[in-house]
Protein backbone atom coordinates (compact mmCIF):
# COMPACT_ATOMS: atom_id res chain seq x y z
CA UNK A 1 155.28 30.30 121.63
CA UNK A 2 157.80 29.56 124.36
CA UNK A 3 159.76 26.89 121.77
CA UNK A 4 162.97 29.20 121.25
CA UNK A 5 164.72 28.07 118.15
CA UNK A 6 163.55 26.06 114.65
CA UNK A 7 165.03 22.97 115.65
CA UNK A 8 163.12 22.62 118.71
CA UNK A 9 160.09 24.17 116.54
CA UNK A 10 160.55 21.11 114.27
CA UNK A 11 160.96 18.27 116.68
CA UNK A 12 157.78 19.02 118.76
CA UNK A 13 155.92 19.66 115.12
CA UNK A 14 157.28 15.91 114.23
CA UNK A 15 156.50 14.71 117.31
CA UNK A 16 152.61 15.65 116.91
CA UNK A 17 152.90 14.59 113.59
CA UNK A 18 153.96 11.05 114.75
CA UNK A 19 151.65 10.81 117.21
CA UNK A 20 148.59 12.13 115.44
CA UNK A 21 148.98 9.78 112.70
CA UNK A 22 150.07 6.48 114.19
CA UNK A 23 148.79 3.37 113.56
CA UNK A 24 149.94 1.02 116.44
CA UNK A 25 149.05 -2.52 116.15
CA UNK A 26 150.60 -5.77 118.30
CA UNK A 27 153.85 -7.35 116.77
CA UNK A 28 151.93 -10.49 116.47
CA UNK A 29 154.68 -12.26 114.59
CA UNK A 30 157.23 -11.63 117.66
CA UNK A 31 158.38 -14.95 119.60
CA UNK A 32 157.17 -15.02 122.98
CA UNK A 33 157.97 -18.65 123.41
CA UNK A 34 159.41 -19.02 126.80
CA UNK A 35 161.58 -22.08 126.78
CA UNK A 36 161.95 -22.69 130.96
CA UNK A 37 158.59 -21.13 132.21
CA UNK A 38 159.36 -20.07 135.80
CA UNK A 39 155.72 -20.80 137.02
CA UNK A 40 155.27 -24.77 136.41
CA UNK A 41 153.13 -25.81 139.50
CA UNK A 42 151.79 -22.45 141.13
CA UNK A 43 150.75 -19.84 138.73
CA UNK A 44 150.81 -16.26 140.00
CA UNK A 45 147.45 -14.06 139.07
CA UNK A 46 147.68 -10.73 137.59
CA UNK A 47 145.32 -8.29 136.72
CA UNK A 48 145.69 -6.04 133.79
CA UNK A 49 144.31 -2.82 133.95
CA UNK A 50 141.82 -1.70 131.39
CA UNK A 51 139.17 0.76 133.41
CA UNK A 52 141.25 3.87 133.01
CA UNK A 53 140.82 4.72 129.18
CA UNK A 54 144.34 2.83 128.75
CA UNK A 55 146.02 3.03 125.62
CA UNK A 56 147.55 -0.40 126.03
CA UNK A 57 145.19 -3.30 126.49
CA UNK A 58 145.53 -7.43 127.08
CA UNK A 59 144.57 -8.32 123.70
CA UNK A 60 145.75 -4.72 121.45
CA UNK A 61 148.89 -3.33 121.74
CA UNK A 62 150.42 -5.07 124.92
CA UNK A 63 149.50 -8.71 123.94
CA UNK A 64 152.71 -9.40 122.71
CA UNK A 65 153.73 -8.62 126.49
CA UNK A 66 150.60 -10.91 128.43
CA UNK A 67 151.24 -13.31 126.08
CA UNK A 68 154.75 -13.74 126.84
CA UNK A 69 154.23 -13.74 130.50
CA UNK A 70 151.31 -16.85 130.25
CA UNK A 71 154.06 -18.54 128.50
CA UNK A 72 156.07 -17.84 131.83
CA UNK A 73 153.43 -19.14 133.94
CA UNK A 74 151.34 -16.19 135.24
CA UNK A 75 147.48 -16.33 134.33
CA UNK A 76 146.04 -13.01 133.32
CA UNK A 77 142.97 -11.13 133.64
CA UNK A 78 141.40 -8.02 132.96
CA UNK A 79 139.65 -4.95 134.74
CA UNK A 80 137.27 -2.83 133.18
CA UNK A 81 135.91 -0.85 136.18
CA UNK A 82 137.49 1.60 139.01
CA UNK A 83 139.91 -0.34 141.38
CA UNK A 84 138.10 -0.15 144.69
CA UNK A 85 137.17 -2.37 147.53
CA UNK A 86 137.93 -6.18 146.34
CA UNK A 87 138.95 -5.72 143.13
CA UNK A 88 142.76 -6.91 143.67
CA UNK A 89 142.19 -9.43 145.85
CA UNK A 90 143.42 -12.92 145.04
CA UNK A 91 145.58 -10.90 142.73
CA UNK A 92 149.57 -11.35 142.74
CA UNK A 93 150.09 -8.41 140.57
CA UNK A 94 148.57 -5.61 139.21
CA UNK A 95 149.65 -4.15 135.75
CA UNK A 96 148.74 -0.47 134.56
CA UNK A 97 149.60 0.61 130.98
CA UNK A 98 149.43 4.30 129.95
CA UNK A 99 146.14 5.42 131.92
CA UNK A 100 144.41 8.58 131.13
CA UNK A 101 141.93 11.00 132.38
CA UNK A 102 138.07 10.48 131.68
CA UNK A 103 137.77 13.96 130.33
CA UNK A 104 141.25 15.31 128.76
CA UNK A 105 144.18 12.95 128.68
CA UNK A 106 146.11 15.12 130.91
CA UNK A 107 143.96 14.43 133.72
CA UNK A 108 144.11 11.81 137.19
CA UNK A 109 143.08 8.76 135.79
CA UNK A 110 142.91 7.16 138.73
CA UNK A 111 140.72 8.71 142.41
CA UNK A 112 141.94 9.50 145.71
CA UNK A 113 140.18 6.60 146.42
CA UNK A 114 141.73 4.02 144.20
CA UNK A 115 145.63 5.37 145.33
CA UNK A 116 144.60 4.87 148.22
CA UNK A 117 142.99 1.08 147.67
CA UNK A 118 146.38 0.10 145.71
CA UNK A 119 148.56 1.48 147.75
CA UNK A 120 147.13 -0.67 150.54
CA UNK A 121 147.11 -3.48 148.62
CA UNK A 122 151.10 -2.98 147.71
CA UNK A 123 152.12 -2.34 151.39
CA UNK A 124 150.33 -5.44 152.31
CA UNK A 125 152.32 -7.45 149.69
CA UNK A 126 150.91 -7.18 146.04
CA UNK A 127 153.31 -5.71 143.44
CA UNK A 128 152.18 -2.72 141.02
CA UNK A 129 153.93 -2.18 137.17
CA UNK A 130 152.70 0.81 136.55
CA UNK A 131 154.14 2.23 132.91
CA UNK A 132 153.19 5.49 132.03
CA UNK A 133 154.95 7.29 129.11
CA UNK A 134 155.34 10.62 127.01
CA UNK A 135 152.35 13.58 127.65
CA UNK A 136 149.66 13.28 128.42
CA UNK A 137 150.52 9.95 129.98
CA UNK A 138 152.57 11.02 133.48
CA UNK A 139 150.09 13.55 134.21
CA UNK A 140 147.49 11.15 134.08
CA UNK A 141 149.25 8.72 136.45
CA UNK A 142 151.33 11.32 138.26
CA UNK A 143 148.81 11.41 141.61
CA UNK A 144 149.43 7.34 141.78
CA UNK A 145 153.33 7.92 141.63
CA UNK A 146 153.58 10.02 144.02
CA UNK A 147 152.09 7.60 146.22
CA UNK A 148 155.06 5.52 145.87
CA UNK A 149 157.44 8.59 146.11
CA UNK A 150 157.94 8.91 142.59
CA UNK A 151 157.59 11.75 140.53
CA UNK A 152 157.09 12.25 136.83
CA UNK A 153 158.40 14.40 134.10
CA UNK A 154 154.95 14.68 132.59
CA UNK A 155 156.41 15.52 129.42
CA UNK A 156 158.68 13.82 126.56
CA UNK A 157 162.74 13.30 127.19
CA UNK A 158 165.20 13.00 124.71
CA UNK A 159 169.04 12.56 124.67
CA UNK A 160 171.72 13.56 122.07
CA UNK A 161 174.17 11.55 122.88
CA UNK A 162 172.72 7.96 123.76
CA UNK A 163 169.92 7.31 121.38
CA UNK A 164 169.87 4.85 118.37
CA UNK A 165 171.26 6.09 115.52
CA UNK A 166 169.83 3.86 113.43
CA UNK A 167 166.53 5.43 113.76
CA UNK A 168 167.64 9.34 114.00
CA UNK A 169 164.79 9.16 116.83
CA UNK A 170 166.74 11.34 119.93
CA UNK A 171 163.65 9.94 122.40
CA UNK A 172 164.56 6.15 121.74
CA UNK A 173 167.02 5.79 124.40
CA UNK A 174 169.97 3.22 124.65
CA UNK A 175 170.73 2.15 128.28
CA UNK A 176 173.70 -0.46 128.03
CA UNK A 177 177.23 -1.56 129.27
CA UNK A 178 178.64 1.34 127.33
CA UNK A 179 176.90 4.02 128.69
CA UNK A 180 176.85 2.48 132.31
CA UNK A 181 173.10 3.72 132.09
CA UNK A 182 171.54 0.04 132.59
CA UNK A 183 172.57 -0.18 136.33
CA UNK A 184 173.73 -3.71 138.26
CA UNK A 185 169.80 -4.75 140.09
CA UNK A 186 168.68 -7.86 140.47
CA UNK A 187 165.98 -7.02 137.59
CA UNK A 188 169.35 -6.52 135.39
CA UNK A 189 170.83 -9.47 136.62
CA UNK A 190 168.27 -12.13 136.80
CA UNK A 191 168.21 -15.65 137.79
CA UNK A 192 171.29 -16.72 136.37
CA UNK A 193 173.96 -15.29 133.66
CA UNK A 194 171.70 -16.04 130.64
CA UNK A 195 169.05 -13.95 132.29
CA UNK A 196 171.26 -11.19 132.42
CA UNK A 197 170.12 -7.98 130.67
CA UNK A 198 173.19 -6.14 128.65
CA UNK A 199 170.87 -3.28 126.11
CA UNK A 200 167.38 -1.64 126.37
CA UNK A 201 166.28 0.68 124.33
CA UNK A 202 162.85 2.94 125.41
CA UNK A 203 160.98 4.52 122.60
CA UNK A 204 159.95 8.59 123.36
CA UNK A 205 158.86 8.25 126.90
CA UNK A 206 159.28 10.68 130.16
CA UNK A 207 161.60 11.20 133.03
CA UNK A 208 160.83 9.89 136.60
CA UNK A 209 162.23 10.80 139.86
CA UNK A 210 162.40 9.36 142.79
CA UNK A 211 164.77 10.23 146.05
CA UNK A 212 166.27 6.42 146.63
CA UNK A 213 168.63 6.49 143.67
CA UNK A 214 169.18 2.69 144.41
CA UNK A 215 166.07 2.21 142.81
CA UNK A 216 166.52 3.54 139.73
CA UNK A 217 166.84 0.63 136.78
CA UNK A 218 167.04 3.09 133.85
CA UNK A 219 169.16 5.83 134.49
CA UNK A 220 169.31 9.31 132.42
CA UNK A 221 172.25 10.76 131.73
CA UNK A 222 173.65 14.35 131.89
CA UNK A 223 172.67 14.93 128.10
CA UNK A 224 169.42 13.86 128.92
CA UNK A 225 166.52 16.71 128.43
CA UNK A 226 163.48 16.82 129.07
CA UNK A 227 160.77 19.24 126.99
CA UNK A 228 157.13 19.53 129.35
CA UNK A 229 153.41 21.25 129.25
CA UNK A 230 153.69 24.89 129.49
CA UNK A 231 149.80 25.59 129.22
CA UNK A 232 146.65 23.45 127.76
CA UNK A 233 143.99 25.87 126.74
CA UNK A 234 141.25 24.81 124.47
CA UNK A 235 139.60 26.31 121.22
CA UNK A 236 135.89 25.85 120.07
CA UNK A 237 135.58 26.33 115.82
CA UNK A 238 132.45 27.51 113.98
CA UNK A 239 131.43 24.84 113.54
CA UNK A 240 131.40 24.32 117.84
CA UNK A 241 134.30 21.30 118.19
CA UNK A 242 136.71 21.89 120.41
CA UNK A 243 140.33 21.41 120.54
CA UNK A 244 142.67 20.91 122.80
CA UNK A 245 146.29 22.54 122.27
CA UNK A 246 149.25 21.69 124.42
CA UNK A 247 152.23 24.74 124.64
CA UNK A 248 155.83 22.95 125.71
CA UNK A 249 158.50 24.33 127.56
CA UNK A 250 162.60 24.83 126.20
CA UNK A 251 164.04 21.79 126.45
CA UNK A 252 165.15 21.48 130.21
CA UNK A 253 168.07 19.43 132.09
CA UNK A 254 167.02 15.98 133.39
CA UNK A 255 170.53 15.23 135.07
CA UNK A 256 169.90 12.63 138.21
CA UNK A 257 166.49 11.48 136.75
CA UNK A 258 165.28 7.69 135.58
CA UNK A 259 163.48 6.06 133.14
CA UNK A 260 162.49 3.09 134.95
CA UNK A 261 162.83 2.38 139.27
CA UNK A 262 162.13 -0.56 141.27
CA UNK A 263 161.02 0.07 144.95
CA UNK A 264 160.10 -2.22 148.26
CA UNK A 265 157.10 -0.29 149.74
CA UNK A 266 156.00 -2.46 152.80
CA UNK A 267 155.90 -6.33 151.75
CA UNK A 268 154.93 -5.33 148.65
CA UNK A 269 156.79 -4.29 145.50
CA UNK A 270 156.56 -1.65 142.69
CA UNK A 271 158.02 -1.14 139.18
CA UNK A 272 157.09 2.23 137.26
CA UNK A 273 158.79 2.86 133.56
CA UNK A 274 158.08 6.01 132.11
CA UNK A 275 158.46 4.53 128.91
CA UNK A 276 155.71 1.98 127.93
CA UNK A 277 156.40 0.03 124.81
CA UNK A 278 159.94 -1.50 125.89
CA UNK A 279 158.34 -4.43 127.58
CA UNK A 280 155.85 -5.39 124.04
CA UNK A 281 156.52 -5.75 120.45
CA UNK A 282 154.27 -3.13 118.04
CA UNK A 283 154.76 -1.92 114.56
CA UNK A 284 153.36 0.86 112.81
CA UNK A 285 153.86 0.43 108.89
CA UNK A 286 156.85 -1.38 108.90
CA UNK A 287 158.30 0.64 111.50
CA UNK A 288 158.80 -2.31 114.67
CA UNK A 289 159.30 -0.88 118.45
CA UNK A 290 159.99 -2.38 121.69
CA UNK A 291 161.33 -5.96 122.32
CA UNK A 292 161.09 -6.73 118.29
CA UNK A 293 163.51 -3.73 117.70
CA UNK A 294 166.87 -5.25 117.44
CA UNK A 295 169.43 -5.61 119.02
CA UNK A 296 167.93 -5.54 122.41
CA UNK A 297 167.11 -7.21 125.77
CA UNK A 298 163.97 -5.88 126.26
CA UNK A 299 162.42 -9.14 126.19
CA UNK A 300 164.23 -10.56 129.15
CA UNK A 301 163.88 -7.00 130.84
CA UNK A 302 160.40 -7.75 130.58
CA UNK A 303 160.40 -11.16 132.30
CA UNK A 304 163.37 -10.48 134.50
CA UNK A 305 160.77 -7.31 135.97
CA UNK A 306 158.03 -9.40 136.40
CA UNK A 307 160.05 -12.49 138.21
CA UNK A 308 161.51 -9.17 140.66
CA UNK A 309 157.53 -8.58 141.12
CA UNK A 310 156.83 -12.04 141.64
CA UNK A 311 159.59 -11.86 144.14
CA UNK A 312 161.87 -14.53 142.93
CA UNK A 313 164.75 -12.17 142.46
């Protein structure tokens, strides 16, 4: 192995661990009341991505999130087939949730053909959240980033300096007034002061990089690290299943890098996060995550990036 070290040997073996055994389910106890809807007479229409083997759907582990934004006045729907020729129109916004490939994980979840078809779409004025978070996630959504000029990590990053103590968890980052990591955007700022965001935490997701630094939301800072694929290879038992094993790299700097940008492309508008669960509420056991994990702002991040999609900000 390339891991150099028993620490590092540790955290990636906890990290599977975590992952293999997880039992994610909605936060369905988590108020998503919205008290002044922003939508009361025109209702924007988004689309929620489910035709790309997504992890998060509307009504499993991101309801919490679409049911917080129909609250806000948006009306949701779903897609459960490839995004080509009509599919987004009449559609304000399109929202994509940890994508994967058909085959492995790892691979494009999305054709040169539908980049292509949503990256029209955007340029022409429709606005994209696309979240995408720890491996196998970026590489999955890594050829629709780039069409946007971002680039993901691909991997997992972690920080030992600003994470939350209270969970010992180095990938669930704190971006606040503190750290001067939660930078001064509209999407921070609002509509007004009680809109204004002051703590988000992200929980084990991936760097992102993209050129126009003013776009970053969520920025990583110099402790930051990030730990990516080396090689995939698979392995086929007597017994003739296969699987897959996944060979990381040493930890590596992520100085400069993001965890969440907001860019203008055209008239249209684009969020990614490389972190997926800080806009919904899940638990697993009694463990909570995302905007039920006190003390946070993650639920008025959430709404403050959609009203910056929906163009009010």
């Amino acid at each position: 192995m390339k891991i150099s070290g028993i620490a590092s040997i540790v955290c990636l073996w906890s990290c599977w661990f975590i992952y293999a055994c997880s039992s994610q389910t909605p936060d369905t106890g988590f108020d998503v009341t919205v008290t002044n809807p922003a939508f009361t007479d025109i209702h924007p229409k988004v689309l929620f991505d489910e035709g790309h083997n997504n992890s998060h759907r509307a009504d499993g582990t991101y309801q919490p999130f679409v049911n917080l934004i129909k609250n806000d006045g948006y009306v949701v729907s779903t897609n459960d087939a490839p995004i080509l020729g009509e599919s987004l129109a009449g559609y304000d916004i399109l929202v994509i949730s940890n994508a994967k490939g058909s085959t492995r994980k790892s691979d494009p979840a999305f054709s040169v053909a539908e980049c292509e078809v949503i990256f029209d779409w955007v340029n022409k004025g429709g606005s994209l959240l696309l979240a995408a978070d720890h491996y196998p996630m970026g590489s999955a959504a890594q050829d629709l980033s780039q069409k946007f000029g971002v680039r993901m990590g691909e991997g997992e990053t972690f920080d030992t300096l600003n994470y939350d103590n209270s969970s010992n968890d180095k990938s669930q980052l704190i971006f606040d007034d503190m750290n001067h990591l939660l930078l001064n955007t509209p999407v921070r700022n609002g509509r007004s002061p009680s809109e204004k965001v002051s703590r988000v935490i992200t929980f084990t997701g991936q760097s992102l990089f993209v050129a126009d630094t003013n776009a970053i939301l969520l920025r990583l800072s110099h402790s930051a690290m990030d730990i990516v694929p080396d090689s995939i290879w698979e392995e086929t038992d007597p017994l003739f299943f296969k699987t897959t094993y996944t060979r990381f790299s040493d930890p590596e700097p992520t100085k400069g890098n993001a965890q969440a940008v907001a860019l203008e492309v055209g008239h249209g508008r684009v969020v990614i996060l490389g972190e997926a669960a800080v806009i919904t509420a899940q638990i697993d056991g009694e463990l909570k995550f995302g905007m039920n994990f006190p003390p946070n702002d993650n639920r008025q991040f959430a709404l403050n990036i959609m009203h910056w999609l929906s163009k009010l900000l």
